[in-house]
N, C-alpha and C. Protein backbone atom coordinates (compact mmCIF):
# COMPACT_ATOMS: atom_id res chain seq x y z
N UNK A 1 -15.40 23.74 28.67
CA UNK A 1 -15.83 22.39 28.98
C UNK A 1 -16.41 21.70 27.74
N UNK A 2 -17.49 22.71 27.08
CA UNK A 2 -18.06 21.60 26.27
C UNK A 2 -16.95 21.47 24.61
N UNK A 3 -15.98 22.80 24.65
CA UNK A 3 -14.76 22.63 23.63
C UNK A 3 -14.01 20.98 23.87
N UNK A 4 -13.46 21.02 24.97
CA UNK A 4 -12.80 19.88 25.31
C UNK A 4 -13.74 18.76 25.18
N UNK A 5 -15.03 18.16 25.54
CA UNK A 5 -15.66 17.31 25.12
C UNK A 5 -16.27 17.14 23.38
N UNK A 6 -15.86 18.23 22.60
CA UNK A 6 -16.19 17.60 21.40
C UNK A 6 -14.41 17.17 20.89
N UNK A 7 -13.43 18.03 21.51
CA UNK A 7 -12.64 17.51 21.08
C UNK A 7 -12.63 16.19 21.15
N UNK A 8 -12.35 15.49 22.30
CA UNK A 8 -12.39 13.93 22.82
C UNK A 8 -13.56 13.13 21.95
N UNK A 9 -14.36 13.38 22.19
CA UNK A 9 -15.73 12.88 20.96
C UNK A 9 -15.10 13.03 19.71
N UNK A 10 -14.37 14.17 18.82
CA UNK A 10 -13.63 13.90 17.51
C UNK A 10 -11.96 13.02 17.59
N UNK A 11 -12.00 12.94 18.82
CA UNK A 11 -10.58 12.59 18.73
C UNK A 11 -11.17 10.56 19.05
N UNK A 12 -11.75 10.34 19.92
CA UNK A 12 -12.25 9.52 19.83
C UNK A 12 -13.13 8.39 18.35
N UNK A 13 -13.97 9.60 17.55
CA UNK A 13 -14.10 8.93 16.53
C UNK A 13 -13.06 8.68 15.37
N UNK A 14 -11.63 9.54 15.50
CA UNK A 14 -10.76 9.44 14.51
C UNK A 14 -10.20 8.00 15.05
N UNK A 15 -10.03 7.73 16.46
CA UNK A 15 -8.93 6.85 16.98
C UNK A 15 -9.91 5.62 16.62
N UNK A 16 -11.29 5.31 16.75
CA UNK A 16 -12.16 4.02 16.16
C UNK A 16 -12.16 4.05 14.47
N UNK A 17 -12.00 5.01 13.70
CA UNK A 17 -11.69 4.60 12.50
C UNK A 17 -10.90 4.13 12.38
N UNK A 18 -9.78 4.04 12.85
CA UNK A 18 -8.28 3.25 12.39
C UNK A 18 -8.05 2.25 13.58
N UNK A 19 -9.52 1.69 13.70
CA UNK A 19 -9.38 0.58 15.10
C UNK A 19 -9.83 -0.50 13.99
N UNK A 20 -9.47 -0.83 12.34
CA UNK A 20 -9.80 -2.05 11.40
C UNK A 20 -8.49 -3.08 11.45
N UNK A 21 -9.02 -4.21 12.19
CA UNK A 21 -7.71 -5.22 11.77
C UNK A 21 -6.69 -4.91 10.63
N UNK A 22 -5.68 -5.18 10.96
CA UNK A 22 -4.71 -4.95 9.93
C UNK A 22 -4.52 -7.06 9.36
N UNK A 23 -4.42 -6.68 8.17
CA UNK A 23 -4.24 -8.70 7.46
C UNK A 23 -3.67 -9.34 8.27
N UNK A 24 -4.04 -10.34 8.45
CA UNK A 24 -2.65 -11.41 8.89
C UNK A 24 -2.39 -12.31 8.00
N UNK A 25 -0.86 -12.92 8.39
CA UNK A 25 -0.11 -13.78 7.52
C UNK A 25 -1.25 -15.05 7.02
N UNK A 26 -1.16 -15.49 5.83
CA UNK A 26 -2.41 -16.24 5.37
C UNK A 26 -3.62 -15.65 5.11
N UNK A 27 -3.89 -14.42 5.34
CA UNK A 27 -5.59 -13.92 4.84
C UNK A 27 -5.35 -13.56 3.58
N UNK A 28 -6.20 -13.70 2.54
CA UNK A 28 -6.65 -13.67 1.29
C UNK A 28 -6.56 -11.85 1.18
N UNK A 29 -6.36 -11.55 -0.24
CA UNK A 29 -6.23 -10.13 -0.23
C UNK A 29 -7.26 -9.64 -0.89
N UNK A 30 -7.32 -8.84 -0.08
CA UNK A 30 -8.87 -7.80 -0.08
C UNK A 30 -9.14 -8.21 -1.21
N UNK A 31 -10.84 -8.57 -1.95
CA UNK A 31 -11.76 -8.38 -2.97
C UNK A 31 -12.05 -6.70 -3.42
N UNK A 32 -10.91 -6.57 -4.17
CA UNK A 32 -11.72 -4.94 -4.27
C UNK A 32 -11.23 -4.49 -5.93
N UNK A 33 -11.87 -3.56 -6.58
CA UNK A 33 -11.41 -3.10 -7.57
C UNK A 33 -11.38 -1.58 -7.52
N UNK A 34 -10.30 -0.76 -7.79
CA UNK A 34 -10.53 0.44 -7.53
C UNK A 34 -9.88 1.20 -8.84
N UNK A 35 -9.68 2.42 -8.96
CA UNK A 35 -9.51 2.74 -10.09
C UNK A 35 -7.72 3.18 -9.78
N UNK A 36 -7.38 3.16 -10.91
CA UNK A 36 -5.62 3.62 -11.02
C UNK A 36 -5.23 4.97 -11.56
N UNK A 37 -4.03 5.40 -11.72
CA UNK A 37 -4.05 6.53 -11.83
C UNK A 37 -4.27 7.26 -13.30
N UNK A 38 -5.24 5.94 -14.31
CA UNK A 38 -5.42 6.66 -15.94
C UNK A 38 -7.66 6.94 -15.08
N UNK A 39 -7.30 6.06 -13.89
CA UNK A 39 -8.84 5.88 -13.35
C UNK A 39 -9.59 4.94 -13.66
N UNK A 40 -8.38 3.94 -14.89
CA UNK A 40 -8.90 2.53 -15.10
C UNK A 40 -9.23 1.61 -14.09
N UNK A 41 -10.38 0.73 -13.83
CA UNK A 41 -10.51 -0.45 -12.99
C UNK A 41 -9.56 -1.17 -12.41
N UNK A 42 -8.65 -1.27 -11.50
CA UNK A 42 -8.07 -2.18 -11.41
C UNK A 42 -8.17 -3.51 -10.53
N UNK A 43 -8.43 -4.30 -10.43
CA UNK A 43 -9.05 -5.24 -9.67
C UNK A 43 -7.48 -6.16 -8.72
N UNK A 44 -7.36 -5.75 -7.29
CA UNK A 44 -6.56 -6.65 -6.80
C UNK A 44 -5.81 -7.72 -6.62
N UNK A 45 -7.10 -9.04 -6.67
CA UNK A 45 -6.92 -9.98 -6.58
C UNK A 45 -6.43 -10.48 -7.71
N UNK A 46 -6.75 -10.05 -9.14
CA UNK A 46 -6.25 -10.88 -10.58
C UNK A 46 -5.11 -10.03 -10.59
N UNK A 47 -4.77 -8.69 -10.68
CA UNK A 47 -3.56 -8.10 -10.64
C UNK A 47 -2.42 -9.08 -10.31
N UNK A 48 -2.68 -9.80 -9.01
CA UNK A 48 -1.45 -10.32 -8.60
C UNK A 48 -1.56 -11.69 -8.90
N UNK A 49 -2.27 -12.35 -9.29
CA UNK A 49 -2.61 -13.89 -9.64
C UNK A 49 -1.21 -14.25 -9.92
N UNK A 50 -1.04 -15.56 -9.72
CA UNK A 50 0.21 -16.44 -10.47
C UNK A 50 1.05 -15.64 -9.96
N UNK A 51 1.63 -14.87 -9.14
CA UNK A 51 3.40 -14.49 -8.81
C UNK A 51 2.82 -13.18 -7.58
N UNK A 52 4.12 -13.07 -7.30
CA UNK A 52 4.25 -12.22 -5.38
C UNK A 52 3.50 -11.20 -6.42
N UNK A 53 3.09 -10.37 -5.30
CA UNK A 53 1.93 -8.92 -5.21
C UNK A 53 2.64 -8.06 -4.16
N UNK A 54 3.28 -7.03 -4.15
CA UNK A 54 3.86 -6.19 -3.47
C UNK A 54 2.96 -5.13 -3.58
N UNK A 55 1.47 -4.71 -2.11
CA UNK A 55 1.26 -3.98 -2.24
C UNK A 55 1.77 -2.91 -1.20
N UNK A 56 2.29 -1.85 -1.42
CA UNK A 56 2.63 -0.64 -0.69
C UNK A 56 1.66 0.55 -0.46
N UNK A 57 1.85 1.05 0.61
CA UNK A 57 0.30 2.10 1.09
C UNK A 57 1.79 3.14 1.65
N UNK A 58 1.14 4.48 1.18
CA UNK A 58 1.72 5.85 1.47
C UNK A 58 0.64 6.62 1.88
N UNK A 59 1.34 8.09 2.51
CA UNK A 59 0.06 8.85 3.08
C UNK A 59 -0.37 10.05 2.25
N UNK A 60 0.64 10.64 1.18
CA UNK A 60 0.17 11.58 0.30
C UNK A 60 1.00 11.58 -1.06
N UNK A 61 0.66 11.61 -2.64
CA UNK A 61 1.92 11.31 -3.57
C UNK A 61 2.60 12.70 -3.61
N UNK A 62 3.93 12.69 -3.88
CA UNK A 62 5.06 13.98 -3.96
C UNK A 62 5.38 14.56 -2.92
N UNK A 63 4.98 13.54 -1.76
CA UNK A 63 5.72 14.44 -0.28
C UNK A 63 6.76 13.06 -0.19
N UNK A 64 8.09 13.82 0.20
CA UNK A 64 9.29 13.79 0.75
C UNK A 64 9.57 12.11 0.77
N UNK A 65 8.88 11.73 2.10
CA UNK A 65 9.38 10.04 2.73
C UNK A 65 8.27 9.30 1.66
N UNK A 66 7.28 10.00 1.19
CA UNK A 66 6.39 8.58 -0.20
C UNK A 66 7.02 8.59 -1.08
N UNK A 67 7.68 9.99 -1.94
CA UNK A 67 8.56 9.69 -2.72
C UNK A 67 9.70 8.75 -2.87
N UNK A 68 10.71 8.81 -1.68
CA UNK A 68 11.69 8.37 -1.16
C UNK A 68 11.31 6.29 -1.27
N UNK A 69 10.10 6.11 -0.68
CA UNK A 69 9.58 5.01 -0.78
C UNK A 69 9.06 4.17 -1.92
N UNK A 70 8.26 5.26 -3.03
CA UNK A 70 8.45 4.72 -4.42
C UNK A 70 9.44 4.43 -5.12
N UNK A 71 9.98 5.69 -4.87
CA UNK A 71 11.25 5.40 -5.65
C UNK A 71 12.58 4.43 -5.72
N UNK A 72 12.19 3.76 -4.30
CA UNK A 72 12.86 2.41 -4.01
C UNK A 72 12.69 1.48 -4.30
N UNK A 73 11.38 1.43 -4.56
CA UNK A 73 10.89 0.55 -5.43
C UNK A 73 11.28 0.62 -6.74
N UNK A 74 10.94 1.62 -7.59
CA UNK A 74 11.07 2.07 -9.07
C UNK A 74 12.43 1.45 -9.25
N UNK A 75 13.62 1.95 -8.21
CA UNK A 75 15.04 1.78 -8.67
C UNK A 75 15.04 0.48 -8.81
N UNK A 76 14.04 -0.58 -7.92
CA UNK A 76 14.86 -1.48 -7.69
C UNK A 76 13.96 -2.66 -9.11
N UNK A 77 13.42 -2.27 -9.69
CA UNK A 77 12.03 -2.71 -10.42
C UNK A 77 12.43 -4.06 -10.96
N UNK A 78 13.88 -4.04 -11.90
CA UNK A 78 14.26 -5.38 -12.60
C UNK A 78 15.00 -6.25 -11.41
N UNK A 79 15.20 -5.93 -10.20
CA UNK A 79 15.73 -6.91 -9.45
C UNK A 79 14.37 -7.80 -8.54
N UNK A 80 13.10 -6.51 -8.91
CA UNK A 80 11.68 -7.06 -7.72
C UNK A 80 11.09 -7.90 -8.87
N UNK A 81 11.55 -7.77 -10.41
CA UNK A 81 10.78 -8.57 -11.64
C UNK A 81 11.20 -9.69 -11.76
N UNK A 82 12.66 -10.02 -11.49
CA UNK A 82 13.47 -10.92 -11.66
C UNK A 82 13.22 -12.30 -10.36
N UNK A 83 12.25 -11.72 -9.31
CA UNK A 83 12.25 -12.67 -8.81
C UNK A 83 10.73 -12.68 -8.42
N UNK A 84 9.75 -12.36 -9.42
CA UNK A 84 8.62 -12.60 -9.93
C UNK A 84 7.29 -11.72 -9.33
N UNK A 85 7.71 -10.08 -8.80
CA UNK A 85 7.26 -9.31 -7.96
C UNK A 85 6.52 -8.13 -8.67
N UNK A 86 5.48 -8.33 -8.73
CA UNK A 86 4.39 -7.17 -9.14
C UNK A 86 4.29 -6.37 -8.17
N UNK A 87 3.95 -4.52 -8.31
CA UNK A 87 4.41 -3.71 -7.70
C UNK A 87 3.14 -3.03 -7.23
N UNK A 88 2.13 -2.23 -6.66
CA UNK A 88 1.28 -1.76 -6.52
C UNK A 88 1.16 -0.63 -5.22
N UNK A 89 0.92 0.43 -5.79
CA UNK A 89 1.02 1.62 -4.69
C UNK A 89 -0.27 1.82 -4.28
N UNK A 90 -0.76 2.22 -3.10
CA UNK A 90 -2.26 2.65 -3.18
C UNK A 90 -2.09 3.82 -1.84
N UNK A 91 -2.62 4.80 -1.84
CA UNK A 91 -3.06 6.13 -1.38
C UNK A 91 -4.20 6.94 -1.33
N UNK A 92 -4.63 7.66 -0.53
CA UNK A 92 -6.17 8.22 -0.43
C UNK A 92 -5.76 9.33 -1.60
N UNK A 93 -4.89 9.55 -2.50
CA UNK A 93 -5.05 10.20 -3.13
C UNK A 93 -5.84 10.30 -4.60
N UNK A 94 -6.55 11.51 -5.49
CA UNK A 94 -7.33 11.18 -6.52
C UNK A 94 -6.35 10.54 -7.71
N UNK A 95 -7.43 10.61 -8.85
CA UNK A 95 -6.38 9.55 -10.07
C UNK A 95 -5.47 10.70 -10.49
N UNK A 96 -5.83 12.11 -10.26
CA UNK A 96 -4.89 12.88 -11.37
C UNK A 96 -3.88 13.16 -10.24
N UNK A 97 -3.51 13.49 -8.99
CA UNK A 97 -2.77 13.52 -8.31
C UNK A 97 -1.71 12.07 -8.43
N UNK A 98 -2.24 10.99 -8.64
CA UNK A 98 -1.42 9.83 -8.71
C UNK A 98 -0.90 9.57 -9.64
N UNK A 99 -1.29 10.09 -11.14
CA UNK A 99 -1.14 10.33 -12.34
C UNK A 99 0.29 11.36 -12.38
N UNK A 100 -0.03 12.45 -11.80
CA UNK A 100 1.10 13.46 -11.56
C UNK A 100 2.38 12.17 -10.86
N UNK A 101 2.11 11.86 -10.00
CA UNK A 101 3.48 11.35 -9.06
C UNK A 101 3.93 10.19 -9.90
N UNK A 102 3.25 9.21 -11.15
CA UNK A 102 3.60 8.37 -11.60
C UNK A 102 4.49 9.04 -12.76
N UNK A 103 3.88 9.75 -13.26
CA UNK A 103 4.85 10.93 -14.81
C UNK A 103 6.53 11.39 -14.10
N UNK A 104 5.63 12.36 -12.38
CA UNK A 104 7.23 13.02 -12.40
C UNK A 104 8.18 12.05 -11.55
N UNK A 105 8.08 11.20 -11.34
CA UNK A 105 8.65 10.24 -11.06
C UNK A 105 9.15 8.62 -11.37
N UNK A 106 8.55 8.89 -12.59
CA UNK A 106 8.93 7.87 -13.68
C UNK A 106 8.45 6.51 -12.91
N UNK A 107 6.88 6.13 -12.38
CA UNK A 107 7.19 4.91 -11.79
C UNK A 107 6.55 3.43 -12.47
N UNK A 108 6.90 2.67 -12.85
CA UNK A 108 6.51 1.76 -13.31
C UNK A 108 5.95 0.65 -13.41
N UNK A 109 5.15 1.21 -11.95
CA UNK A 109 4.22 0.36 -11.45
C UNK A 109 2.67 1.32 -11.35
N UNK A 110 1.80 0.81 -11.42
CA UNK A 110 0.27 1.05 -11.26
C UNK A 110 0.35 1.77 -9.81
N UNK A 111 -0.54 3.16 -9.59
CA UNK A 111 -0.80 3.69 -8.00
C UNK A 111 -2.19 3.58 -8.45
N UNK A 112 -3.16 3.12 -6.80
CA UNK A 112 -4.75 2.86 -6.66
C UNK A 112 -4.80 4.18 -6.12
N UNK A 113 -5.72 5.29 -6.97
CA UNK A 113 -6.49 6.31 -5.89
C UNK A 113 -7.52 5.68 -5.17
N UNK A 114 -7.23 5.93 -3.84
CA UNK A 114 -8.10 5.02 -3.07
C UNK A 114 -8.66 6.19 -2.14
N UNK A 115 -9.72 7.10 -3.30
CA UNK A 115 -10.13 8.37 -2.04
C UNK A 115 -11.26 8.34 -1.71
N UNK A 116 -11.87 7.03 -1.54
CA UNK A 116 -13.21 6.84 -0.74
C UNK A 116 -12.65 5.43 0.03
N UNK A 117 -11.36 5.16 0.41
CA UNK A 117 -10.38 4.46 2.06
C UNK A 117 -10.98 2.87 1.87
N UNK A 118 -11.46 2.56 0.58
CA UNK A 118 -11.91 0.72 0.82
C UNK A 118 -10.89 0.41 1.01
N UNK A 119 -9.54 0.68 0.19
CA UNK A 119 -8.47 -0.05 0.37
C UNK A 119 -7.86 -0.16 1.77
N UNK A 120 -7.99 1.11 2.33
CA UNK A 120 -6.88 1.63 3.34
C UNK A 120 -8.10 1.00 4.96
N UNK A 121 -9.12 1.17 4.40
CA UNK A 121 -9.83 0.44 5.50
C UNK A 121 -9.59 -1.63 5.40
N UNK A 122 -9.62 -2.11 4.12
CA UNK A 122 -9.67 -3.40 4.16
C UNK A 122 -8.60 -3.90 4.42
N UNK A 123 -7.36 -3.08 4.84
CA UNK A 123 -6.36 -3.45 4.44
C UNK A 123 -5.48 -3.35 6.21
N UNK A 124 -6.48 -2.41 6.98
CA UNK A 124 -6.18 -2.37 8.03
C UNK A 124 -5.32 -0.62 8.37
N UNK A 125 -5.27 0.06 7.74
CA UNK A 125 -4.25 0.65 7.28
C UNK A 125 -4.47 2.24 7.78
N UNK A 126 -5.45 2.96 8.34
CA UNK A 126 -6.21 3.73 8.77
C UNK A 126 -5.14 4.73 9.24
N UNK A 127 -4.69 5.94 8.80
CA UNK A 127 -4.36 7.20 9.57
C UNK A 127 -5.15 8.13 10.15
N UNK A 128 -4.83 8.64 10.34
CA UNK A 128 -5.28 10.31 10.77
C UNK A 128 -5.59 11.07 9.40
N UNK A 129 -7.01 11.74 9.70
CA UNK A 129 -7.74 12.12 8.72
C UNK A 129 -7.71 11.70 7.24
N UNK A 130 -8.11 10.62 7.24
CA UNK A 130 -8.02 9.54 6.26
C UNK A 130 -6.91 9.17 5.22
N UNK A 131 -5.70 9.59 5.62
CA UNK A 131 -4.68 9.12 5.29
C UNK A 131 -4.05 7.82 5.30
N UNK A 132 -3.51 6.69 4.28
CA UNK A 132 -2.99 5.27 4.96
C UNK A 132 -1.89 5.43 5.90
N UNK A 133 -1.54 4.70 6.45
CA UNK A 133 -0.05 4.52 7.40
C UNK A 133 0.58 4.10 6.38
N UNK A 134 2.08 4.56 6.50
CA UNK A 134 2.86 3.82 5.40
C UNK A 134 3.06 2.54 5.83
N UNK A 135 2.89 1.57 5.00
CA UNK A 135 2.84 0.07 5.15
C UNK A 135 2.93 -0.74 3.86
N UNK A 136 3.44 -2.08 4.37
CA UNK A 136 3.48 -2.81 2.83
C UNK A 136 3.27 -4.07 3.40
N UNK A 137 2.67 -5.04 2.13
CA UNK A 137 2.08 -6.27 1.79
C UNK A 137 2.60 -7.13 1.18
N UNK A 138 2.96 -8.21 0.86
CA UNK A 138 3.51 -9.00 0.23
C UNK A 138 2.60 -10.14 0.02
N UNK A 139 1.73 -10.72 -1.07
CA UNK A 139 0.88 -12.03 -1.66
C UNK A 139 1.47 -12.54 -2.13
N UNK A 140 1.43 -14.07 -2.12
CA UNK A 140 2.01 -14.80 -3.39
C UNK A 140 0.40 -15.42 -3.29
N UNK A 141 0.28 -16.19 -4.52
CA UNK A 141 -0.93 -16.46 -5.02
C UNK A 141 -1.93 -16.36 -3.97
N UNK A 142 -2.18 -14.66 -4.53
CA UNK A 142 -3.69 -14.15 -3.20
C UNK A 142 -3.37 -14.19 -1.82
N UNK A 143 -2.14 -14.96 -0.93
CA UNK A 143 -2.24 -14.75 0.46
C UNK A 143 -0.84 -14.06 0.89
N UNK A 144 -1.45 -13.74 1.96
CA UNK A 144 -0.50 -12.47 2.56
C UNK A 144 1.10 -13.56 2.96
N UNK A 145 1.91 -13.57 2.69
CA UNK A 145 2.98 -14.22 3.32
C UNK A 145 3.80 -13.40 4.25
N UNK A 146 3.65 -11.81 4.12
CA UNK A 146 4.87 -10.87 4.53
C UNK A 146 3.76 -9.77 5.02
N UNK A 147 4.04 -8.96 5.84
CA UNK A 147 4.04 -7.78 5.63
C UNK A 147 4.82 -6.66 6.86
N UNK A 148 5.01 -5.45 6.49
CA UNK A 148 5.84 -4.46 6.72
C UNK A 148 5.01 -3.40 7.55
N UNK A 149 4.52 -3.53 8.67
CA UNK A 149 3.68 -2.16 9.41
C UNK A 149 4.18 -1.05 9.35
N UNK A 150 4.97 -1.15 9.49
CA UNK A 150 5.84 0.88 9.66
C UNK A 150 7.10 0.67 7.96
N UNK A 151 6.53 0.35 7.08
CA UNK A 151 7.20 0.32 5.65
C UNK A 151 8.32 1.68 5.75
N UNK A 152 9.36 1.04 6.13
CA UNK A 152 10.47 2.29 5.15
C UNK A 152 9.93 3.03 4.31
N UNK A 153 11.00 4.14 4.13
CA UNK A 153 11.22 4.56 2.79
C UNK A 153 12.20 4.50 1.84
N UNK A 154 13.52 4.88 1.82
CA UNK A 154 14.29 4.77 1.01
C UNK A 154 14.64 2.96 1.06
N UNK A 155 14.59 2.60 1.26
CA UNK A 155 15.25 0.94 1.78
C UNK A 155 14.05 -0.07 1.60
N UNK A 156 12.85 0.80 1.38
CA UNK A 156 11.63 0.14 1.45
C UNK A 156 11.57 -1.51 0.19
N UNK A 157 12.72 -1.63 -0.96
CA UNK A 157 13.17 -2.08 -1.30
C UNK A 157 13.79 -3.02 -1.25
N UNK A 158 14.97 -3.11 -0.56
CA UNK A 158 15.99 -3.61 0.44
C UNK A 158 14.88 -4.60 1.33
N UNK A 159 14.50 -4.27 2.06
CA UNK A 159 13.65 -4.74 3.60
C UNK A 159 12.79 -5.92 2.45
N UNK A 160 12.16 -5.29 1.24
CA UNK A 160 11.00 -6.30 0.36
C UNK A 160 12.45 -7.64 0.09
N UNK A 161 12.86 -7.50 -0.70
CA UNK A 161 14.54 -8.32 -1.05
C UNK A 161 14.45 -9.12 0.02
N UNK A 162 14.82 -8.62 0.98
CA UNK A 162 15.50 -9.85 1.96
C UNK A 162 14.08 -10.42 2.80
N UNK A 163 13.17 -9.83 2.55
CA UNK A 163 12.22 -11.22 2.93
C UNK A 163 11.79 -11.85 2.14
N UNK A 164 12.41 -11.56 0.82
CA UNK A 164 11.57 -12.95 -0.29
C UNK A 164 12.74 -13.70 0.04
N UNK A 165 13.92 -13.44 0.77
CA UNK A 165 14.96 -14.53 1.08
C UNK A 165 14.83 -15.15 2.36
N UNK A 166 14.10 -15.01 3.20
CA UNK A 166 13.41 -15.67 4.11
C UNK A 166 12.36 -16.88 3.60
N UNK A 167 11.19 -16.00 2.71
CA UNK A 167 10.09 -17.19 2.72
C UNK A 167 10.99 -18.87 2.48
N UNK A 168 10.03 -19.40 2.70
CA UNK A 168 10.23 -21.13 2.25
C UNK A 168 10.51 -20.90 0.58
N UNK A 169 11.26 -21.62 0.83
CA UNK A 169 11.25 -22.23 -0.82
C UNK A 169 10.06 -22.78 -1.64
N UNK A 170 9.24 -22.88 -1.14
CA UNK A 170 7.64 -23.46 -1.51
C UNK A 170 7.10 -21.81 -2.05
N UNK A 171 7.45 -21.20 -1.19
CA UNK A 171 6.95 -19.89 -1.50
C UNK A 171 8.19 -19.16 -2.60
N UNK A 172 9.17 -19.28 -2.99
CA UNK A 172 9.96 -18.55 -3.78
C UNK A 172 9.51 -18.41 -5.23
């Protein structure tokens, strides 16, 4: 009896951690600066200033479907540059783990270790045992125009593409 009631009591407090709004279309993107994978500062909001902000959230770097998901990105890098798309990964993982997945995977965009969850909490983004949901973001100057709740992986690319061919032309 009292096994099953702490379960529910832990299962309960995992299911209210990941009870944080997720953005909506038009909210301003998170105020936060967190460190990257050299553990340099990186600050969000100026990151993406002046042109789209593609941020992407994975749940661990060098497993299988995050790989699959960077790397869709990575491939697709001069076609997401060409139409004015800054790239940004963020994960509860530390800087040298993100450091590792940026080297063996050649990626050419900045990953946020985000292993104290500001990001993954401000962002709405909350897994199971503090992992993000895979998900993606799309800003053009600071506001959310797009985003992706259940973010692909391999195609995660593809899916970004054809909604910058949706927005308005105001937004292109």
């Amino acid at each position: 009896m009292i096994r099953g009631a702490l379960f529910f009591l832990l299962l309960g407090t995992m299911v209210a951690d990941m009870s944080a709004a997720e953005l909506k279309l038009g909210d301003k993107i998170p105020a936060l600066t967190l460190p990257d994978q050299d553990g340099k500062p990186l600050d969000l909001a100026t990151y993406g200033s002046g042109s789209y902000l593609l941020v992407f959230f994975y749940p661990k770097a060098n497993t299988p479907g995050c790989t699959a998901q960077a790397c869709s990105l990575r491939d697709a890098e001069t076609r997401l540059k060409e139409r004015g798309v800054r790239v940004l990964g963020i994960s509860a993982d530390k800087p040298d783990a993100q450091k590792a997945f940026v080297a063996e995977q050649k990626l050419p965009y900045p990953l946020i270790a985000d292993s104290e969850g500001k990001a993954i909490h401000a962002f709405g983004v909350q897994g199971l045992f503090g992992f993000a949901r895979r998900s993606a973001f799309l800003f053009h100057d600071g506001k959310l125009v797009w985003r992706d709740a259940k973010a692909s992986t391999k195609d995660q690319a593809d899916i970004v593409l054809k909604a910058l061919d949706t927005l308005s032309p105001a937004k292109r």
